[in-house]
C-alpha atoms as a PDB file:
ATOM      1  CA  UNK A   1     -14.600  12.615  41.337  1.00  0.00           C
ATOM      2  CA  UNK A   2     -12.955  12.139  38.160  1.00  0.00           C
ATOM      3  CA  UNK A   3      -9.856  10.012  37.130  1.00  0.00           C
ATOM      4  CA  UNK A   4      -7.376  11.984  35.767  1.00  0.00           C
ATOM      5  CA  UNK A   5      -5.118   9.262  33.432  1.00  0.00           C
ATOM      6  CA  UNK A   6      -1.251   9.849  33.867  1.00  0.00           C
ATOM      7  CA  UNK A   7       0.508   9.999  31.085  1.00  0.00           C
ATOM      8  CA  UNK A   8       3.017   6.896  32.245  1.00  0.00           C
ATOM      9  CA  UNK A   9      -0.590   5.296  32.541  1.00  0.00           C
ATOM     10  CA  UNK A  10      -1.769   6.136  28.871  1.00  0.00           C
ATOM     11  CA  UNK A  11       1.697   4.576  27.700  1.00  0.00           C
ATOM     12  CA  UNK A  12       1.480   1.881  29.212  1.00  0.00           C
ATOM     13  CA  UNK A  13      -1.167   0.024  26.587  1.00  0.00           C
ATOM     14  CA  UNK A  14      -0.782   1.560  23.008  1.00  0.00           C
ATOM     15  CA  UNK A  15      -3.695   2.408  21.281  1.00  0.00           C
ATOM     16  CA  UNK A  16      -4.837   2.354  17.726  1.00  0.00           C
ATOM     17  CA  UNK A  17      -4.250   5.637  15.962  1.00  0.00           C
ATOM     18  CA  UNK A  18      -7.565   5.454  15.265  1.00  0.00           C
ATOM     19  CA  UNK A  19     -11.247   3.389  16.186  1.00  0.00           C
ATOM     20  CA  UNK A  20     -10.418   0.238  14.707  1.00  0.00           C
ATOM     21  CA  UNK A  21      -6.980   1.009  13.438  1.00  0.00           C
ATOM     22  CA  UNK A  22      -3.690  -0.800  13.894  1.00  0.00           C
ATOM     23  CA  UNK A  23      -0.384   1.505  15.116  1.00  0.00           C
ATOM     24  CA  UNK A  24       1.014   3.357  11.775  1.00  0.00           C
ATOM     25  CA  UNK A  25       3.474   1.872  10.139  1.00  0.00           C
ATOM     26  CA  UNK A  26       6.841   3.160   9.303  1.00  0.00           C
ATOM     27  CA  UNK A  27       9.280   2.211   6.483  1.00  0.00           C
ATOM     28  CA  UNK A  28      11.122   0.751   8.986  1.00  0.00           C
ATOM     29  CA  UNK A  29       8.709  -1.859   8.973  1.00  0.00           C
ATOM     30  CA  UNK A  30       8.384  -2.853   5.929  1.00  0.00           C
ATOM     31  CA  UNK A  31      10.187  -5.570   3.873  1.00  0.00           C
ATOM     32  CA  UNK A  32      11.803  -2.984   1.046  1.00  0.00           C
ATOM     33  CA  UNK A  33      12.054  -5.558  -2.047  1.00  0.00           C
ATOM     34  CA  UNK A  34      15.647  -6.575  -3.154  1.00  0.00           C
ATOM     35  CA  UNK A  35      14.910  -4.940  -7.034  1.00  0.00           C
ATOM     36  CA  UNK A  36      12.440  -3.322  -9.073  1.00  0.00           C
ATOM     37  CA  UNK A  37      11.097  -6.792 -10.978  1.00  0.00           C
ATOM     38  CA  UNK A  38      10.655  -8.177  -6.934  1.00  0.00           C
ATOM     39  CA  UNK A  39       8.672  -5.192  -6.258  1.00  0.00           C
ATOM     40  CA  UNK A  40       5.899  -6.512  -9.008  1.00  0.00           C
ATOM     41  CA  UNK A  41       4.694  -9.759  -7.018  1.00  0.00           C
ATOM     42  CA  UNK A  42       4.494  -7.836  -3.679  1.00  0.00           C
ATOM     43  CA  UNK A  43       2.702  -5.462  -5.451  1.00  0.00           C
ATOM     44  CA  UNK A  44       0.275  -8.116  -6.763  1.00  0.00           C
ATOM     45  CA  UNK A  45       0.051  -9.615  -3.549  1.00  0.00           C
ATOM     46  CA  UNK A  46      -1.037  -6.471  -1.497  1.00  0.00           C
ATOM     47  CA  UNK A  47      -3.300  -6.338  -4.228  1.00  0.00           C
ATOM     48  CA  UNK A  48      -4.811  -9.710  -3.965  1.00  0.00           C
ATOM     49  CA  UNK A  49      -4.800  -9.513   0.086  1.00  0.00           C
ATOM     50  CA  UNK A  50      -6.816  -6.406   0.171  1.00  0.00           C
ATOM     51  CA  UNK A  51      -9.501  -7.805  -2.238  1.00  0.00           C
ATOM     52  CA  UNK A  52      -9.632 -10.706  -0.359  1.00  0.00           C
ATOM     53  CA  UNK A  53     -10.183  -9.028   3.011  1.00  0.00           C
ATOM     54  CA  UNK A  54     -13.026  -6.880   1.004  1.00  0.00           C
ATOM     55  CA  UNK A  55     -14.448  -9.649  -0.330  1.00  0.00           C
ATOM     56  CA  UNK A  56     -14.727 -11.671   2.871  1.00  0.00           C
ATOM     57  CA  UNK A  57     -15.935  -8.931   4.927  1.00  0.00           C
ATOM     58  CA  UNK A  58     -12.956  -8.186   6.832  1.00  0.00           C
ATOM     59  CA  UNK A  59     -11.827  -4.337   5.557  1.00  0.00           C
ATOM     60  CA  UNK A  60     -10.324  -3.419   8.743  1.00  0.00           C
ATOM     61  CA  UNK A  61      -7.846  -6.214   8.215  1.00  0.00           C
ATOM     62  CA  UNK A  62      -7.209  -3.805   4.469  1.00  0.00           C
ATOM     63  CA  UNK A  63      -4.874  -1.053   7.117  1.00  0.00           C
ATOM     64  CA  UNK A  64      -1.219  -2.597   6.895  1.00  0.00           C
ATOM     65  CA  UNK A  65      -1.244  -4.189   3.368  1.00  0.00           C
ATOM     66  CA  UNK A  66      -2.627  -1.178   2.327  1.00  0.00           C
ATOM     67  CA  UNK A  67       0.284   1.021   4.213  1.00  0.00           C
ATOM     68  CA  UNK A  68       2.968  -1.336   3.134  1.00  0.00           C
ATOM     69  CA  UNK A  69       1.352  -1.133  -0.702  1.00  0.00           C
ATOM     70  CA  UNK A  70       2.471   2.713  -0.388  1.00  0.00           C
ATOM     71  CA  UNK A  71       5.746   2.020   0.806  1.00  0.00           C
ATOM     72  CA  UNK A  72       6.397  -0.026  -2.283  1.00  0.00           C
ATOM     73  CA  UNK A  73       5.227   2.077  -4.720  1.00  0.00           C
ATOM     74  CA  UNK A  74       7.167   4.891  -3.253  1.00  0.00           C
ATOM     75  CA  UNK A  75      10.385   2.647  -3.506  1.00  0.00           C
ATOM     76  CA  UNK A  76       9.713   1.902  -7.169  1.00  0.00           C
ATOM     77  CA  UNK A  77      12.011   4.540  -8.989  1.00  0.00           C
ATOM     78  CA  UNK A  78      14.456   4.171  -6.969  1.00  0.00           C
ATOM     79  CA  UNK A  79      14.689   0.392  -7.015  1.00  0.00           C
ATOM     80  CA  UNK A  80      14.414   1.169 -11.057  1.00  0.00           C
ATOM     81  CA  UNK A  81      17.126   3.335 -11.218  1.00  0.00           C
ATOM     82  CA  UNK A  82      19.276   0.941  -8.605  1.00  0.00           C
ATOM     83  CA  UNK A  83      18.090  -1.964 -11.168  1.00  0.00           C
ATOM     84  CA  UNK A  84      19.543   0.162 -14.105  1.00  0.00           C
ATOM     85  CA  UNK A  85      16.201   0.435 -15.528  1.00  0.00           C
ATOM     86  CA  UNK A  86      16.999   3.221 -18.350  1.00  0.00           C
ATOM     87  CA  UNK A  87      16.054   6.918 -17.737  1.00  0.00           C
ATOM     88  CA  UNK A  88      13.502   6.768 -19.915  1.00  0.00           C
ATOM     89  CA  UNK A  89      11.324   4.807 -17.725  1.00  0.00           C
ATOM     90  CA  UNK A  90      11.768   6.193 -14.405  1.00  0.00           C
ATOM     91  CA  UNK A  91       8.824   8.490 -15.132  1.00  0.00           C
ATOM     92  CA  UNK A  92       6.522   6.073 -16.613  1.00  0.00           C
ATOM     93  CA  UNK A  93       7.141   4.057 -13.443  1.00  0.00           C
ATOM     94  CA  UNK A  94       6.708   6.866 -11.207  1.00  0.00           C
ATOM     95  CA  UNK A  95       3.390   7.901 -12.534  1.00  0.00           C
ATOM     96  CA  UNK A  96       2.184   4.306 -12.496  1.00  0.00           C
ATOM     97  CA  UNK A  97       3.157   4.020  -9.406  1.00  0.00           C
ATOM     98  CA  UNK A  98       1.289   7.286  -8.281  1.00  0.00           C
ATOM     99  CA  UNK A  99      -1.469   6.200 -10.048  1.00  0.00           C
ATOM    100  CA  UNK A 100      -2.006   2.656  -8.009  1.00  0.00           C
ATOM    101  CA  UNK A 101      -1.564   4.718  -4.705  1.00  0.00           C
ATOM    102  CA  UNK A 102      -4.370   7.456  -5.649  1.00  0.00           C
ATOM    103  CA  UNK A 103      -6.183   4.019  -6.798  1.00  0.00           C
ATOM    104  CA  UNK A 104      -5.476   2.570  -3.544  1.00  0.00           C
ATOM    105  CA  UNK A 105      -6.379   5.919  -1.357  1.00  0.00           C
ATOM    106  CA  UNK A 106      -9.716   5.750  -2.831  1.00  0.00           C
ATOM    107  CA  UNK A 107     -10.631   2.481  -1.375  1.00  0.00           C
ATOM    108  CA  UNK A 108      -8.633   3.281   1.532  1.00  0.00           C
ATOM    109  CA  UNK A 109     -10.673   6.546   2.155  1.00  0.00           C
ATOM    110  CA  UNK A 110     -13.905   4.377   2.199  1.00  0.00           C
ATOM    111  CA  UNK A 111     -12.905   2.415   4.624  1.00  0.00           C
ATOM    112  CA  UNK A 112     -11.607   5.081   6.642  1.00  0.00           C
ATOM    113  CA  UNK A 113     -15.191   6.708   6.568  1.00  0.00           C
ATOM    114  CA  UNK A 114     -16.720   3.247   7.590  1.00  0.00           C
ATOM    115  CA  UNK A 115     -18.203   3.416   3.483  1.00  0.00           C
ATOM    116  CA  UNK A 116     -18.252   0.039   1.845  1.00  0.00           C
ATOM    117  CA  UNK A 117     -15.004  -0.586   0.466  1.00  0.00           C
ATOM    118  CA  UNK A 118     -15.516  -0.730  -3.324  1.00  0.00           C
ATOM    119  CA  UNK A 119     -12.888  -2.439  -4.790  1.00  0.00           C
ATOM    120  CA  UNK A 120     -14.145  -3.347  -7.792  1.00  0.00           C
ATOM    121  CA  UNK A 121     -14.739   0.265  -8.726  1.00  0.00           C
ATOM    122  CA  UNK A 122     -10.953   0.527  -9.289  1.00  0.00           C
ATOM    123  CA  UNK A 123      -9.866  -2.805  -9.934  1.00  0.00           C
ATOM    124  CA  UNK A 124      -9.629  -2.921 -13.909  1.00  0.00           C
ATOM    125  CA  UNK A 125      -7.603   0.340 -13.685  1.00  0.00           C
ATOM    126  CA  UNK A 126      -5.171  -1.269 -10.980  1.00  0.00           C
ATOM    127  CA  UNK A 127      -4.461  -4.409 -13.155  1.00  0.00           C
ATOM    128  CA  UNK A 128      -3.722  -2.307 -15.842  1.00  0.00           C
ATOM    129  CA  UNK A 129      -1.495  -0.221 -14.290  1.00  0.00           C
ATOM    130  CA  UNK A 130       0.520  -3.464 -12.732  1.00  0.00           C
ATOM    131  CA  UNK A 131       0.527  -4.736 -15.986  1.00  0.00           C
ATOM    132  CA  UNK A 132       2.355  -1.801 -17.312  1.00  0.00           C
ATOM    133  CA  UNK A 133       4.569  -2.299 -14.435  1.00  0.00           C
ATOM    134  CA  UNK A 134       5.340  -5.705 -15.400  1.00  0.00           C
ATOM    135  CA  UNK A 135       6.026  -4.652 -18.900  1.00  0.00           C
ATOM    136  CA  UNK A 136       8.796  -2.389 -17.763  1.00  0.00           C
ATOM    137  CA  UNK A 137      10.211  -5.654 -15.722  1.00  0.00           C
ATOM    138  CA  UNK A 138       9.878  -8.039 -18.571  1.00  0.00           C
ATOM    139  CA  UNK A 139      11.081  -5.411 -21.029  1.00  0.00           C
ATOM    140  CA  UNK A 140      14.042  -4.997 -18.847  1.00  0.00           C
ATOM    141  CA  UNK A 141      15.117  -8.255 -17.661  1.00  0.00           C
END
């Protein structure tokens, strides 16, 4: 006969979303940085975590820096505009920001389809986009 799994029984251990995944994230879970210039070193360091899981083999361990890395970027106007950043770069820093995430979905969509994660297919145009980011910072300070 078969075993029919209870629901209570499926909640009772939580699975990955996914084969190999850890739970989503929410924004809730996330550290949201205290102003746009402390955005730019979290952004560097999800950057430099999920090259160094590539490079050492471990891209599952890519999942939550890479979901916290969107969170970030999605905070970055607003943190501008909280920052008094003026007008005229909220869009420059909303594209940028865009652009790192499609960056980021790339490698992220690899891994998701068990590919090799390529990361250095997209790294020049990531550090050039933080750079820009850190312009805006500097420029602003």
């Amino acid at each position: 006969s078969e075993v029919v799994t209870t629901p209570a029984a499926a909640q009772s251990t939580p699975a990955p979303s996914e084969e190999g995944h850890p739970p989503p994230i929410t924004a809730e879970d996330v550290e949201r940085p205290a102003s746009f210039r402390d955005a730019i070193p979290r952004i560097i360091g999800y950057r430099d975590s999920i090259r160094g899981f590539i490079d050492v083999g471990e891209p599952h361990s890519t999942h939550i820096p890479l979901d916290e890395l969107d969170f970030v970027l999605s905070w970055l106007p607003e943190l501008a505009q909280a920052d008094d950043i003026p007008r005229t770069f909220w869009e420059p820093i909303n594209t940028t920001a865009q652009e790192i995430r499609e960056l980021f979905n790339k490698v992220h969509a690899r891994l998701d389809a068990e590919e090799e994660a390529n990361f250095g297919e997209v790294a020049e145009d990531v550090d050039k986009a933080i750079s820009r980011l850190q312009q805006i910072a500097d420029d602003n300070s």
